[in-house]
Protein backbone atom coordinates (compact mmCIF):
# COMPACT_ATOMS: atom_id res chain seq x y z
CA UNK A 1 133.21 148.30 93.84
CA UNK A 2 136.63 146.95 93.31
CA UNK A 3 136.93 143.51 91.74
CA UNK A 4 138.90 142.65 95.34
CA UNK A 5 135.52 143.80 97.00
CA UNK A 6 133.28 142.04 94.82
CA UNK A 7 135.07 138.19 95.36
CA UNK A 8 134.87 139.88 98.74
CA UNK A 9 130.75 139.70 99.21
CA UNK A 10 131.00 137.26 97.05
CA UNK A 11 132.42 134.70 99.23
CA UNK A 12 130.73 136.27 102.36
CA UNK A 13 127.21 135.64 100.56
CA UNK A 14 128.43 131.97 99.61
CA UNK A 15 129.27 130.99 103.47
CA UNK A 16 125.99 132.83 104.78
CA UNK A 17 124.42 130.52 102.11
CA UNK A 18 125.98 127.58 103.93
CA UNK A 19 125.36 128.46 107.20
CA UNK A 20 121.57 128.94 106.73
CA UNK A 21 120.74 125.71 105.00
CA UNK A 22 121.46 123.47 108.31
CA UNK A 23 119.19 126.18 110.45
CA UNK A 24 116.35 125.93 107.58
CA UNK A 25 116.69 122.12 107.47
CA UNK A 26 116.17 121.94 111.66
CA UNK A 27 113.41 124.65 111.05
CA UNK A 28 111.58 122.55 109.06
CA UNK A 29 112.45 119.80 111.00
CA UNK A 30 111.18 121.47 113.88
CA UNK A 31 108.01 122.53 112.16
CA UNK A 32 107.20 118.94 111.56
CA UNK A 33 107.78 117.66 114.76
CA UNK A 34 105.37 120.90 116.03
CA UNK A 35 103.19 120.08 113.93
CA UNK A 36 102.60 116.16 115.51
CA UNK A 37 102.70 117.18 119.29
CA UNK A 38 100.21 119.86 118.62
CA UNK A 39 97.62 116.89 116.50
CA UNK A 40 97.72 115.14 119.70
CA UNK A 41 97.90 112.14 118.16
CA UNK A 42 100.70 109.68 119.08
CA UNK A 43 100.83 107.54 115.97
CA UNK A 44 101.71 110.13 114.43
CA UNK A 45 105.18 108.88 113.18
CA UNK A 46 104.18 106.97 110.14
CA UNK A 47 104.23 103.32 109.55
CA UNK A 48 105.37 101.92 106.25
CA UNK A 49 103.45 98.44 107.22
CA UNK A 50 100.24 99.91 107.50
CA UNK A 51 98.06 98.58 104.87
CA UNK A 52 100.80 95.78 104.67
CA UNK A 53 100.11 91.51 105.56
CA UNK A 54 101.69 91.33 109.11
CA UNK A 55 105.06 89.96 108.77
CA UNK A 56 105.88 86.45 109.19
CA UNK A 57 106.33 85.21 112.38
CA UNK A 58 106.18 82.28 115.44
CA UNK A 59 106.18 82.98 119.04
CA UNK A 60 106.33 80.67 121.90
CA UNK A 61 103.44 81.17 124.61
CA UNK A 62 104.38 82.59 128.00
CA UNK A 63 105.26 79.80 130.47
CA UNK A 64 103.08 79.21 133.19
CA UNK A 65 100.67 82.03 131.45
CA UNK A 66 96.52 80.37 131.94
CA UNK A 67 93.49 82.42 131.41
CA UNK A 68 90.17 80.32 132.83
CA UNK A 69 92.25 77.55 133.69
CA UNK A 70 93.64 77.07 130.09
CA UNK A 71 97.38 77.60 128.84
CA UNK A 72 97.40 80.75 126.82
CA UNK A 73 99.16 79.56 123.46
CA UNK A 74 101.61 81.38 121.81
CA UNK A 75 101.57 83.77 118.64
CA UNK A 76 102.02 83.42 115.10
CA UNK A 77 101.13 85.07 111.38
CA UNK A 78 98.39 82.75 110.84
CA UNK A 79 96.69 83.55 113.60
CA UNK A 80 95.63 86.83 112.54
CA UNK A 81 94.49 85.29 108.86
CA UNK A 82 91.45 83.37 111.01
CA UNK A 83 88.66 85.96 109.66
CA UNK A 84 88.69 88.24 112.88
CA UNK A 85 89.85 91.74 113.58
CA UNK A 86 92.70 91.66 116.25
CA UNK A 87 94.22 94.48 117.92
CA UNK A 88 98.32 93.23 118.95
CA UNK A 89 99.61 94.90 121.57
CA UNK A 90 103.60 94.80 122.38
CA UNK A 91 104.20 94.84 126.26
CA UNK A 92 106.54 94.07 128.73
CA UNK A 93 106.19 94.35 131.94
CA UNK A 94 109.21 96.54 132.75
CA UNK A 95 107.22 99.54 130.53
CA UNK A 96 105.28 102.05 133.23
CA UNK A 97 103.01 103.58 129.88
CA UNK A 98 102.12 99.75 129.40
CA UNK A 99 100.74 99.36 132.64
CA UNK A 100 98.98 103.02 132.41
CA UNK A 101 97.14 101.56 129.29
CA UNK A 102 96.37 98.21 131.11
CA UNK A 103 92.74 98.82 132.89
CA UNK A 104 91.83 99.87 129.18
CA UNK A 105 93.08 96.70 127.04
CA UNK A 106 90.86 95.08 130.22
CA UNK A 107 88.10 96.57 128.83
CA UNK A 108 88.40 96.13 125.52
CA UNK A 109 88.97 92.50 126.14
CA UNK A 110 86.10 92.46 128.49
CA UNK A 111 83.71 93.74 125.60
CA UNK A 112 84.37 90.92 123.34
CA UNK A 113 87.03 92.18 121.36
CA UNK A 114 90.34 90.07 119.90
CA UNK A 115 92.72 91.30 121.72
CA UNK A 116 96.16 89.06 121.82
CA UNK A 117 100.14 90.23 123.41
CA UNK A 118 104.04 90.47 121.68
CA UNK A 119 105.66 90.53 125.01
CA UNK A 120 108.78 92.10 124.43
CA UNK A 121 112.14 91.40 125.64
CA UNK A 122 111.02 90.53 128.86
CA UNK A 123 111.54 88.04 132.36
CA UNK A 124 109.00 85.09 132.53
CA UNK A 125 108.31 85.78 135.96
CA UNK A 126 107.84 88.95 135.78
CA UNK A 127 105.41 89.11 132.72
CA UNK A 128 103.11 86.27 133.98
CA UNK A 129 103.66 88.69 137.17
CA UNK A 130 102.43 91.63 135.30
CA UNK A 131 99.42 89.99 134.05
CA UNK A 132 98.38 88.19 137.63
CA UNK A 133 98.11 91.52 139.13
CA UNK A 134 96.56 93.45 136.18
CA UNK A 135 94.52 90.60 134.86
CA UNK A 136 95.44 88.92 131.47
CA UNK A 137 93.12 90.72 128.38
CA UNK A 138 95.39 88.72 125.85
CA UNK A 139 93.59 85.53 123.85
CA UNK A 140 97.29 84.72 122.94
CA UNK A 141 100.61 85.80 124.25
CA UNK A 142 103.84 85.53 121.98
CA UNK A 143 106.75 85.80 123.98
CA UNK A 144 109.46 87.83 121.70
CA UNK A 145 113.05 87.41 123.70
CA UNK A 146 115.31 89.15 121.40
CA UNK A 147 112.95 91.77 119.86
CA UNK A 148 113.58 90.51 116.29
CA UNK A 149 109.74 90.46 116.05
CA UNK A 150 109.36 93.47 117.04
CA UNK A 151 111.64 94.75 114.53
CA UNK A 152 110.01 93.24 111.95
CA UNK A 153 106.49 94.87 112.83
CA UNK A 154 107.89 98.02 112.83
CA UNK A 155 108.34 99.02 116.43
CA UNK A 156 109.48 102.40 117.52
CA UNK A 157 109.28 101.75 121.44
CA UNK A 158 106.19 99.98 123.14
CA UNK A 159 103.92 100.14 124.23
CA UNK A 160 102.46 99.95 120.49
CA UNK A 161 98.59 98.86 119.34
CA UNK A 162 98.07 97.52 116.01
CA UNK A 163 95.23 96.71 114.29
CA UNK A 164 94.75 94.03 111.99
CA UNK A 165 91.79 92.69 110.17
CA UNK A 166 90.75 89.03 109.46
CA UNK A 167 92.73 88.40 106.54
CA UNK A 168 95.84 89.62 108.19
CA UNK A 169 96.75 92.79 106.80
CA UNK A 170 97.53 95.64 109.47
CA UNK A 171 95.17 98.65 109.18
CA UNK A 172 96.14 100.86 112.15
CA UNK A 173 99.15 101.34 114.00
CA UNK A 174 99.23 103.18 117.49
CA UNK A 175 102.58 104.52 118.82
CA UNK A 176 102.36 104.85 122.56
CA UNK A 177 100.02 103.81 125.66
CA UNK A 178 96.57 103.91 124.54
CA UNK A 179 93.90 106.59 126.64
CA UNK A 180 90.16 106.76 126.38
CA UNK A 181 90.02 109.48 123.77
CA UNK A 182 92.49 107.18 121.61
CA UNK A 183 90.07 104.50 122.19
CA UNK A 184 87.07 106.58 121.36
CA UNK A 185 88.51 108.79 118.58
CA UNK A 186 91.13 106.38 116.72
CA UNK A 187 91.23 103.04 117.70
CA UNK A 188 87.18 101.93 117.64
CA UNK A 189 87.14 103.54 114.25
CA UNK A 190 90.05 102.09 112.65
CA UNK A 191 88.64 99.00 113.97
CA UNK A 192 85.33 98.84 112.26
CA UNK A 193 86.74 100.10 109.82
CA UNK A 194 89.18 96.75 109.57
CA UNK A 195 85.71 94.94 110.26
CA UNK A 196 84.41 96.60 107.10
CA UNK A 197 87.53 95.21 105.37
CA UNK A 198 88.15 91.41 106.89
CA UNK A 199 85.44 90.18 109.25
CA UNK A 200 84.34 90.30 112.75
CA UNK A 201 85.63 91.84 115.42
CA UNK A 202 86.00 88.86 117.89
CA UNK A 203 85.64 84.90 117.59
């Protein structure tokens, strides 16, 4: 082969090189992403606050909002430092997967559990709306207007579950509307497992 030739393949090789790293980077990408639908588990994409003190913040309650004839107070860090396991859920009543998950956050609330509301970037009416038809599971509703909160927990796109245990720091994070074999597989679990790790589960 003539020197010509060899600079040639040479230079053929080099921009078959740089054509196949982008295709090997979206194969793995693509293998990842597989990988997560086929687990079946929607928190899959990780959380870097998991294991982390909830971050600090102070909601306003949602106006007009009363559970058993009592204003439902607003939201704030110290709440979940109280000595009970809380699951937060981030809502709005605009999200159709948040009202899927409704009848179950019902239940949870019905069997004694802490469960309190970030209601996120949403219309008064509408969210005190939301919860009139549904019913109202939430011991405490933080109204979050401009989704700075939000932010700050971490939010990828609600509805979201999080689990935090009494002393405040979050143990579980669920991406997505919650289903029955969530509840039964994931979320009870993480949640004694939070009990194990900062008190009761309810007040």
């Amino acid at each position: 082969m003539s020197g010509t030739d060899k600079t040639t393949a040479g230079a053929g090789r080099h921009r078959l090189l740089w054509t196949a790293i982008p295709l090997l980077v979206f194969a793995a990408l693509a293998v990842v992403m597989f990988t997560g639908l086929r687990s079946g588990d929607p928190s899959f994409v990780p959380s870097a606050l998991v294991g982390s003190p909830v971050p600090d913040f102070k909601l306003g309650p949602l106006a007009g909002l009363n559970r058993a004839g009592v204003p439902v107070p607003g939201l704030e860090a110290e709440d979940l430092r109280q000595g009970s396991v809380t699951l937060v859920n981030v809502w709005a009543s605009w999200c159709a997967p948040c009202r899927q998950e409704h009848p179950l956050l019902m239940q949870l609330s019905q069997a004694g559990f802490n469960v309190v509301g970030i209601n996120y970037k949403d219309e008064t009416e509408n969210a005190r709306r939301f919860l009139g038809t549904l019913g109202n599971p939430f011991r405490a509703v933080g109204v979050d207007d401009s989704g700075r909160s939000a932010i700050d927990w971490g939010v990828y796109g609600i509805p979201e579950t999080f689990v935090v245990d009494g002393q405040g720091i979050i143990r579980y994070k669920h991406v997505g509307p919650l289903d029955a074999d969530a509840v039964q597989s994931v979320l009870l679990p993480a949640v004694e497992a939070a009990q194990g790790s900062g008190g009761p589960v309810s007040r």
